[in-house]
C-alpha atoms as a PDB file:
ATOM      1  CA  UNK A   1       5.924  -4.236 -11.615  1.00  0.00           C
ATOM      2  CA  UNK A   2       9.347  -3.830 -10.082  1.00  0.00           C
ATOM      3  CA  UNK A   3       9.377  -7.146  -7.789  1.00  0.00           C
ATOM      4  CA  UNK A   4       8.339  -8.880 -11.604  1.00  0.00           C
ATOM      5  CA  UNK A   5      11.025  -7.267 -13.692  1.00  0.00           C
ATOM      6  CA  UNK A   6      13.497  -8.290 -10.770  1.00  0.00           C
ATOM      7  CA  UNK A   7      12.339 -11.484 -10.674  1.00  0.00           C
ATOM      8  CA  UNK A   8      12.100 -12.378 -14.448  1.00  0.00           C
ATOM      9  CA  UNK A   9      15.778 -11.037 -15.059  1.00  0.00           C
ATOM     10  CA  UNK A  10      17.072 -12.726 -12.181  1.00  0.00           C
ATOM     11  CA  UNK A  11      15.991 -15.764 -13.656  1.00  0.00           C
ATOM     12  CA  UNK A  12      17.544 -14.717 -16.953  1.00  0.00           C
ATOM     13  CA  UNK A  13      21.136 -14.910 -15.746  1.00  0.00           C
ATOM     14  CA  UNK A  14      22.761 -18.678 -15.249  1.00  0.00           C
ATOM     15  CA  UNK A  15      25.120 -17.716 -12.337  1.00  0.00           C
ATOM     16  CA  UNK A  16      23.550 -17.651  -8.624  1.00  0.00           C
ATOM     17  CA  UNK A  17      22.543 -13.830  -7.480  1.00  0.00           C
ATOM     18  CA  UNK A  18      23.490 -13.023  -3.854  1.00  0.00           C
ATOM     19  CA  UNK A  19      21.811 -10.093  -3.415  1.00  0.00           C
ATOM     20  CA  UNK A  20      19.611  -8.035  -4.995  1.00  0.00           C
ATOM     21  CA  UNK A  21      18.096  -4.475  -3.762  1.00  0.00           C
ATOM     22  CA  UNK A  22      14.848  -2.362  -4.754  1.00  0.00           C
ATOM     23  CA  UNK A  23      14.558   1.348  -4.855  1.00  0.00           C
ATOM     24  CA  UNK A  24      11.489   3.306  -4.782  1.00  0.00           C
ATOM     25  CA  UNK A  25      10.784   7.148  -4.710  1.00  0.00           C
ATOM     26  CA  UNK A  26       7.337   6.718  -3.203  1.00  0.00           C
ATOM     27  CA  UNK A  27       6.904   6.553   0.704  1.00  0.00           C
ATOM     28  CA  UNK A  28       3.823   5.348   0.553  1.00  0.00           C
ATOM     29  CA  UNK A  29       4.748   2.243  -0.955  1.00  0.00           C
ATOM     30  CA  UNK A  30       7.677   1.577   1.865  1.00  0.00           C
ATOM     31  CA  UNK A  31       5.017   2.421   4.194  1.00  0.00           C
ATOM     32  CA  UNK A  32       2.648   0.113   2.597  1.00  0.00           C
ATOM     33  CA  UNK A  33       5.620  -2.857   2.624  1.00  0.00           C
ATOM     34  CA  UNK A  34       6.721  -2.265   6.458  1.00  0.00           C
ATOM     35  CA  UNK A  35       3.153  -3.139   7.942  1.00  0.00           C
ATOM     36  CA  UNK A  36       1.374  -6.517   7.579  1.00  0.00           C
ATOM     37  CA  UNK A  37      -0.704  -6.519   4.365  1.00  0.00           C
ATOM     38  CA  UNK A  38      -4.219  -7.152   7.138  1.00  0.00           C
ATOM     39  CA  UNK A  39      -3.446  -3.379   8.027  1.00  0.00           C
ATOM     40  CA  UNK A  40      -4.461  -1.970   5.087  1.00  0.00           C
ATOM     41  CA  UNK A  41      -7.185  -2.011   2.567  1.00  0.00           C
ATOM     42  CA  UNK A  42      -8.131  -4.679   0.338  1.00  0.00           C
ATOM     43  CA  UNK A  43      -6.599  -3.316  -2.288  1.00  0.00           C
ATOM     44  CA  UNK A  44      -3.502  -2.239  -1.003  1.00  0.00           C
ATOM     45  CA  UNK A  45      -3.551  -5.449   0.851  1.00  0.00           C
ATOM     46  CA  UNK A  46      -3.594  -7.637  -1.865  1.00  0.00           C
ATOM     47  CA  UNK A  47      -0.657  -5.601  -4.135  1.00  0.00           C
ATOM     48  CA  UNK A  48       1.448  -5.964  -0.706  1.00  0.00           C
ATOM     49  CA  UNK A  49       0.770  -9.407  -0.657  1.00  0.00           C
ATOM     50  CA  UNK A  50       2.151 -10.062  -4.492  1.00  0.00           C
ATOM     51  CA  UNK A  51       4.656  -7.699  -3.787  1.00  0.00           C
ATOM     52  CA  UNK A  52       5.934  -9.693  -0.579  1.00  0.00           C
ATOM     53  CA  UNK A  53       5.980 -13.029  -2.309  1.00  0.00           C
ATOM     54  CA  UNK A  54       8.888 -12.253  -4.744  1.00  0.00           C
ATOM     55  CA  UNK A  55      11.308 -10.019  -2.348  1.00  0.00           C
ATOM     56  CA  UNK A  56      11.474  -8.724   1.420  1.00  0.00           C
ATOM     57  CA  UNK A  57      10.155  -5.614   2.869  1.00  0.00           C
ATOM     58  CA  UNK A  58      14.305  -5.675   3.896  1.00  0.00           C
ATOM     59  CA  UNK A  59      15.371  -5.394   0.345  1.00  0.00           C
ATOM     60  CA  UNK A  60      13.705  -2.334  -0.394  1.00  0.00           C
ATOM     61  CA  UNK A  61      15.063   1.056  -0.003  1.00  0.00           C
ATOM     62  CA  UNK A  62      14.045   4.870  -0.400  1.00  0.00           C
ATOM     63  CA  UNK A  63      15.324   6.746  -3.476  1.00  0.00           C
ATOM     64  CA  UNK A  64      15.183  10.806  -3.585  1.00  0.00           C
ATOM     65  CA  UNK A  65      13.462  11.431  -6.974  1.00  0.00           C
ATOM     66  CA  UNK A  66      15.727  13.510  -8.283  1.00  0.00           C
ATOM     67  CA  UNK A  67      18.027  10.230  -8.224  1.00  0.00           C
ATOM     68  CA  UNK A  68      15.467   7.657  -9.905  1.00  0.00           C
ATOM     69  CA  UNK A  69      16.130   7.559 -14.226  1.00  0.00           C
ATOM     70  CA  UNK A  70      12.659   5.843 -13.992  1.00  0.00           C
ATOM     71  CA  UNK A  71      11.174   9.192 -13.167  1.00  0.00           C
ATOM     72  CA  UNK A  72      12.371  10.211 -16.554  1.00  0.00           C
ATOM     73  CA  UNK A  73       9.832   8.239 -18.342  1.00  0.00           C
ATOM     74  CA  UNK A  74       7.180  10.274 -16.680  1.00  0.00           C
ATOM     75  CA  UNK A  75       8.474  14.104 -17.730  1.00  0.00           C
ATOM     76  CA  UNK A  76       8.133  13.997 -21.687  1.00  0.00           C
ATOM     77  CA  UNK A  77      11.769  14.455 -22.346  1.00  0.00           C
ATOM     78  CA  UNK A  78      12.133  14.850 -26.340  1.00  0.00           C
ATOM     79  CA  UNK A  79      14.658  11.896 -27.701  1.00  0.00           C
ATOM     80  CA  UNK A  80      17.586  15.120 -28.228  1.00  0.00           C
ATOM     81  CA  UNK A  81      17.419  16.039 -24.569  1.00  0.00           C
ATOM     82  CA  UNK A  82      16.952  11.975 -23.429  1.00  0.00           C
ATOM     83  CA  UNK A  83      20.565  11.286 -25.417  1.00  0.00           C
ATOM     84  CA  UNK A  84      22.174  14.505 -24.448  1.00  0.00           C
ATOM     85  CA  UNK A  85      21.386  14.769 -20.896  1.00  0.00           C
ATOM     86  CA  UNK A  86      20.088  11.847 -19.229  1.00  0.00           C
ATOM     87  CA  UNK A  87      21.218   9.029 -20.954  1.00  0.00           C
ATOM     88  CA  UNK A  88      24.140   8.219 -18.934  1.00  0.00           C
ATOM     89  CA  UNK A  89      21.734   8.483 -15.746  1.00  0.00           C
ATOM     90  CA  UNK A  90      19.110   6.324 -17.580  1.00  0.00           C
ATOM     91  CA  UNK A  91      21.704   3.830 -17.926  1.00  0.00           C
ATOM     92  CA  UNK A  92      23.757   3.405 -14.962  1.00  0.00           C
ATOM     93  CA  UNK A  93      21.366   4.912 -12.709  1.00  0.00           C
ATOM     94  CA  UNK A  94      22.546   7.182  -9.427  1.00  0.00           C
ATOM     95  CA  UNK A  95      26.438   7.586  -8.860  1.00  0.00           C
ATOM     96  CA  UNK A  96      25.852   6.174  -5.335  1.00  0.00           C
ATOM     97  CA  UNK A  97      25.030   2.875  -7.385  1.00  0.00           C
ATOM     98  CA  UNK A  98      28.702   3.193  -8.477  1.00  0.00           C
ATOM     99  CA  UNK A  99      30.144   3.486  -5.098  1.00  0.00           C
ATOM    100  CA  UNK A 100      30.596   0.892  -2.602  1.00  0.00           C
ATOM    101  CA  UNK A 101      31.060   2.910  -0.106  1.00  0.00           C
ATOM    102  CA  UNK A 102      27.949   5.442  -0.703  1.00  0.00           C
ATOM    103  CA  UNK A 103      26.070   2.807  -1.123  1.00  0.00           C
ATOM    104  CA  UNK A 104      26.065   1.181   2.357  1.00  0.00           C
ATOM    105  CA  UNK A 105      25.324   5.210   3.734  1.00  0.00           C
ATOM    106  CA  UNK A 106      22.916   5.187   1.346  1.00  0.00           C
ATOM    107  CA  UNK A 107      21.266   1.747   2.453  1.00  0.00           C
ATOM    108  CA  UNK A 108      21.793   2.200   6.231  1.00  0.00           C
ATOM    109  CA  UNK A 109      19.839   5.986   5.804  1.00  0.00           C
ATOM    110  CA  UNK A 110      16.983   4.651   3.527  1.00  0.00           C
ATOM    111  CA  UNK A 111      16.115   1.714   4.876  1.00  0.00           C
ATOM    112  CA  UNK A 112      12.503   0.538   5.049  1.00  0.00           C
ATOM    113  CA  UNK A 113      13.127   0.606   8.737  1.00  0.00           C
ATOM    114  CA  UNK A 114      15.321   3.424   9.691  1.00  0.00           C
ATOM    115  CA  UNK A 115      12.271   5.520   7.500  1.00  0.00           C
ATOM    116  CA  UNK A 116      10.029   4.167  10.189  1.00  0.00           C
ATOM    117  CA  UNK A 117       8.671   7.316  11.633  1.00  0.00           C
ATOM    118  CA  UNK A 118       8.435   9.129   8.103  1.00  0.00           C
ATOM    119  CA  UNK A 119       6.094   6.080   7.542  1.00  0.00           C
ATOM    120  CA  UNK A 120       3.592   6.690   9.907  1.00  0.00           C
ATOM    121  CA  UNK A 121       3.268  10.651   9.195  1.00  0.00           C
ATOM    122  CA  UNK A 122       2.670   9.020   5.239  1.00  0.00           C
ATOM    123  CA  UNK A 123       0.332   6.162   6.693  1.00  0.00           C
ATOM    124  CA  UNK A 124      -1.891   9.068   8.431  1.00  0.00           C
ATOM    125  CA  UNK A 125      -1.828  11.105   5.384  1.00  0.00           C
ATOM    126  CA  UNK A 126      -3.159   8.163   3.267  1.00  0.00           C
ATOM    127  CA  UNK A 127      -5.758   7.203   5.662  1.00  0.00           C
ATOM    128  CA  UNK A 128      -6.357  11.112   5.662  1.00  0.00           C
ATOM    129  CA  UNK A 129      -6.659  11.251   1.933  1.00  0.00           C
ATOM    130  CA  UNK A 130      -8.913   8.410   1.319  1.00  0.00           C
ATOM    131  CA  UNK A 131     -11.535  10.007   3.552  1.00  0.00           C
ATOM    132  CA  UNK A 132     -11.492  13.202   1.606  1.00  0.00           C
ATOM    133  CA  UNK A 133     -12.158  11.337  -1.797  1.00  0.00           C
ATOM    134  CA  UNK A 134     -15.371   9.263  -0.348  1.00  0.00           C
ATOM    135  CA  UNK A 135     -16.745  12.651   1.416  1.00  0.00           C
ATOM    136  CA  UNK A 136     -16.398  14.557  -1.859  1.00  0.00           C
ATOM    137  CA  UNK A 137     -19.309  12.323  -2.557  1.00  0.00           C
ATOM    138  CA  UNK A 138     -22.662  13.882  -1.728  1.00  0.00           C
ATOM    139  CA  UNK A 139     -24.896  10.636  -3.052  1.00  0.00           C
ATOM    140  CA  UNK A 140     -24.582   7.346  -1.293  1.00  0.00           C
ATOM    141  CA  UNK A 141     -25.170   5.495  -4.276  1.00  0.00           C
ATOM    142  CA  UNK A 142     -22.450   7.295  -6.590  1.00  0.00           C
ATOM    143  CA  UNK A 143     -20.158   6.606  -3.738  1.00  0.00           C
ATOM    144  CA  UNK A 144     -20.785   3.044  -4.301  1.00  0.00           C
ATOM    145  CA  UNK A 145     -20.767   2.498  -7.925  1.00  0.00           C
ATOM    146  CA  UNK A 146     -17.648   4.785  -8.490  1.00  0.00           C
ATOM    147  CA  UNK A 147     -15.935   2.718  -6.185  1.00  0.00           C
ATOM    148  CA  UNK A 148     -16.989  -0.211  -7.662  1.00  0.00           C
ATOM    149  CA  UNK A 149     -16.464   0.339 -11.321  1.00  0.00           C
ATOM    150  CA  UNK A 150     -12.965   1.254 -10.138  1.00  0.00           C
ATOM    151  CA  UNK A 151     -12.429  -2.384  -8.540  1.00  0.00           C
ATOM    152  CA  UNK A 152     -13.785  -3.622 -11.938  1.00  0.00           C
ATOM    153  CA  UNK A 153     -11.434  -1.934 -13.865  1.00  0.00           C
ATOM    154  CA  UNK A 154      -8.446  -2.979 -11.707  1.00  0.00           C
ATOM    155  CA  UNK A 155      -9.432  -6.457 -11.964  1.00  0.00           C
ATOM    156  CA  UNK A 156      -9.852  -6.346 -15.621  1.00  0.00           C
ATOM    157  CA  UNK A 157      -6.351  -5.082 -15.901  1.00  0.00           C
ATOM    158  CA  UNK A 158      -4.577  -7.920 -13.864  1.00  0.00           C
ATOM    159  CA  UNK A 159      -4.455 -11.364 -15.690  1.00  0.00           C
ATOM    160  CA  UNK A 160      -3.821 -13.332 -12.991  1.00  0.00           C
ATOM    161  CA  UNK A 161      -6.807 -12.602 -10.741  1.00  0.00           C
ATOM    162  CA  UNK A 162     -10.539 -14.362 -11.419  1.00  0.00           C
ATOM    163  CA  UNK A 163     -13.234 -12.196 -12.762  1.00  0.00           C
ATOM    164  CA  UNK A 164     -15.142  -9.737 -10.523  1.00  0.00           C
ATOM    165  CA  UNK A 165     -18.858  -9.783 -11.058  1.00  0.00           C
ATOM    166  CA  UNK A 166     -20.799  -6.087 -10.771  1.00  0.00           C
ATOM    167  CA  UNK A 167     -22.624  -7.597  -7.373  1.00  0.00           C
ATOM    168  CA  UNK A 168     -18.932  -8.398  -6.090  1.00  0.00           C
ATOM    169  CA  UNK A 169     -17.859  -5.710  -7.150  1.00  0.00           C
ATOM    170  CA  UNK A 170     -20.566  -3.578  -5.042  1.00  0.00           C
ATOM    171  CA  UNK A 171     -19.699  -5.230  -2.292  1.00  0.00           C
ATOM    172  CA  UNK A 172     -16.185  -5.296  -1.969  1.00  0.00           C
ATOM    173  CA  UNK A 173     -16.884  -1.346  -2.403  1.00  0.00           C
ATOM    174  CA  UNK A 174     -19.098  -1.054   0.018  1.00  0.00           C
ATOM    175  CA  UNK A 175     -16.555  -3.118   2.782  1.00  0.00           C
ATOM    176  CA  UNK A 176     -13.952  -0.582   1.729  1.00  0.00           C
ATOM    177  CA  UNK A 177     -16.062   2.667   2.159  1.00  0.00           C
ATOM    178  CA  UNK A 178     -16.750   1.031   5.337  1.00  0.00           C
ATOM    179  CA  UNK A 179     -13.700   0.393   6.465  1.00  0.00           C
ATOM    180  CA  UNK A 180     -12.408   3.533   5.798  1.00  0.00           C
ATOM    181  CA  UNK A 181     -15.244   5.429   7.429  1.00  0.00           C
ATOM    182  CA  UNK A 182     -14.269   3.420  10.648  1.00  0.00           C
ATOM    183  CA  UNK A 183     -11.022   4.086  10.733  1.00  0.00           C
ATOM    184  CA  UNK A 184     -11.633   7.686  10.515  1.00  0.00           C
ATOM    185  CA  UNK A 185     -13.981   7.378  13.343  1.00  0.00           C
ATOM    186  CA  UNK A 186     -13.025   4.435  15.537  1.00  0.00           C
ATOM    187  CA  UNK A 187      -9.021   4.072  14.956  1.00  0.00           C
ATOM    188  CA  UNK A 188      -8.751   3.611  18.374  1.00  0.00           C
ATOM    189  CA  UNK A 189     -11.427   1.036  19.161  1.00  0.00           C
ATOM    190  CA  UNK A 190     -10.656  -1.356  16.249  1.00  0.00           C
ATOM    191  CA  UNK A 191      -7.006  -1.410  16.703  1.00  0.00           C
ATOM    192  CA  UNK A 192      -7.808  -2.075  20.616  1.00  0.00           C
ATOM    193  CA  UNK A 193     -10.223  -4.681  19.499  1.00  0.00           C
ATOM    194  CA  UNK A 194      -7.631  -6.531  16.565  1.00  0.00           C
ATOM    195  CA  UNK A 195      -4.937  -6.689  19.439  1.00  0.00           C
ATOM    196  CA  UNK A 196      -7.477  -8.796  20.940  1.00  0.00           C
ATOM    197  CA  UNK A 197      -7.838  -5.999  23.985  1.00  0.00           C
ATOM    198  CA  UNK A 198     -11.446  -5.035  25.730  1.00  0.00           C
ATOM    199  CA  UNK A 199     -12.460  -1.941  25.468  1.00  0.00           C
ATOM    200  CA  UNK A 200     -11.913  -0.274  28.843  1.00  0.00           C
ATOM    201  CA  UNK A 201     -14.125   3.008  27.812  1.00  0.00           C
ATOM    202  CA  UNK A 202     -16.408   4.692  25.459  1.00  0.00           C
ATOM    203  CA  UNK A 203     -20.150   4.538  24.442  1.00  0.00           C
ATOM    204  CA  UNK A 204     -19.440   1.499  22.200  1.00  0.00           C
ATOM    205  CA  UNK A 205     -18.113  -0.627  25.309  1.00  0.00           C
ATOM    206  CA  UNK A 206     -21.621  -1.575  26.224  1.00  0.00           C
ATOM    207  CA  UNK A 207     -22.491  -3.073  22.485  1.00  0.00           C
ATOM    208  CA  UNK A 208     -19.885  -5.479  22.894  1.00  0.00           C
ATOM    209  CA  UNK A 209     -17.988  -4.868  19.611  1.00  0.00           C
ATOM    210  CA  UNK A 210     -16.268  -6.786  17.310  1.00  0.00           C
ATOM    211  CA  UNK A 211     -14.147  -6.383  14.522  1.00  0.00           C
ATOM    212  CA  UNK A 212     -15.371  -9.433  11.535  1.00  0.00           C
ATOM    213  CA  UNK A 213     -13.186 -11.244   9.102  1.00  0.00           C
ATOM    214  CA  UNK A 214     -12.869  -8.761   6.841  1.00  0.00           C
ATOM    215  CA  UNK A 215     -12.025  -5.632   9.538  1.00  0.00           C
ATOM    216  CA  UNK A 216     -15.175  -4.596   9.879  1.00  0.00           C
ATOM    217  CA  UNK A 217     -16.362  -3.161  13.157  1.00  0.00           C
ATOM    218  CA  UNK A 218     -19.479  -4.637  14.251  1.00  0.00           C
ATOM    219  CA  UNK A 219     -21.985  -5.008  17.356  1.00  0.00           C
ATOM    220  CA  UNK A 220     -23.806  -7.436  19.033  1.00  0.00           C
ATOM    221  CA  UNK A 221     -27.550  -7.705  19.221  1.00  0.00           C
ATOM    222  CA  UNK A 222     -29.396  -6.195  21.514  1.00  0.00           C
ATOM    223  CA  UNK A 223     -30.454  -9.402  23.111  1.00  0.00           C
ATOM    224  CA  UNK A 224     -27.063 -10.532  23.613  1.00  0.00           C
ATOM    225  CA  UNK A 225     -25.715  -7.367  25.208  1.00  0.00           C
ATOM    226  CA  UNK A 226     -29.072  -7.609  27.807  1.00  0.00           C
ATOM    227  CA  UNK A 227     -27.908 -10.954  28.478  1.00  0.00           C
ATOM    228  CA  UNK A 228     -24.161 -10.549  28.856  1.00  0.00           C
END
């Protein structure tokens, strides 16, 4: 939503634009912009990837919420407060916005890189979290079609993507539970195996794994690993 508005009002102006910086209040989404978009799920992959094609991971910058007027929207202000409190904030955003000077300490503190370790406590903790949603789940099948009604309900909200069928849908579901149950269980192996490294130890070593196109971690067939 940001990268769009950015883009579509950068366009508005007739004078060339030499720089132009993003703010966000979530970590997750800096932590989501500073890995490749193959690192994550499909469908945080794919809003990385539309996110990536209008503006760098390097333009985008941590914001404390306290200092974000878009987090106004989201607290049910009534219009008197809006006008006598915050509109000033709404409308020129944070004083460090203001400043020159506070806003290079600013940038140079916020980074997406200099948040770099902060990232990967907030990557964990999203890995974490997904796993705790799918093993709320006690039926297999629920699992599934919850997942999948939810990837049918994203797609039917974005206009630019092609229509998801209720078979596709089940499938790309089913990849994702996958995937996530994996990495849960086998971090270690599938990261070994995408950095194009042989596993060295562990009970999987002798069934010759694999990691497919999609991430998946997979096995050869018996006959293969007797012949091998």
């Amino acid at each position: 939503m940001l990268t769009k508005l950015m883009t579509r009002i950068c366009n508005i102006f007739q004078h060339d634009i030499n720089q132009t910086l993003l703010f966000s209040d979530a970590k997750i989404i800096l932590c989501w912009l500073n890995k490749l978009p193959e690192k994550w799920t499909p469908y945080v992959n794919n809003r990385v990837r539309k996110i990536t094609e209008l503006a760098s991971p390097k333009q985008w910058f941590y914001v404390n919420t306290k200092e974000n007027p878009a987090d106004l929207a989201t607290r049910g202000l009534s219009a008197d407060i809006f006008l006598n409190q915050n509109a000033k904030f709404w409308f020129q955003g944070p004083n460090f916005l203001r400043d020159e000077e506070e806003l290079e300490q600013h940038m140079s503190c916020c980074s997406h890189t200099s948040l770099a370790s902060s990232f990967t406590a907030v990557a964990r903790e999203a890995t974490t979290n997904e796993y705790k949603v799918i093993s709320r789940f006690s039926s297999y099948n629920r699992l599934i079609s919850t997942f999948a009604r939810i990837f049918l309900m994203l797609r039917k909200g974005s206009n630019s993507a092609p229509t998801l069928t209720s078979t596709d849908a089940r499938s790309k579901a089913l990849t994702y539970v996958t995937k996530v149950v994996q990495r849960r269980y086998f971090k270690t192996e599938i990261e070994a195996l995408q950095s194009s490294k042989n596993l060295k130890k562990g009970p999987l070593r002798l069934l010759l794994p694999f990691c497919d196109s999609e991430g998946i971690l997979r096995v050869r067939p018996t006959h293969e690993c007797a012949i091998l």
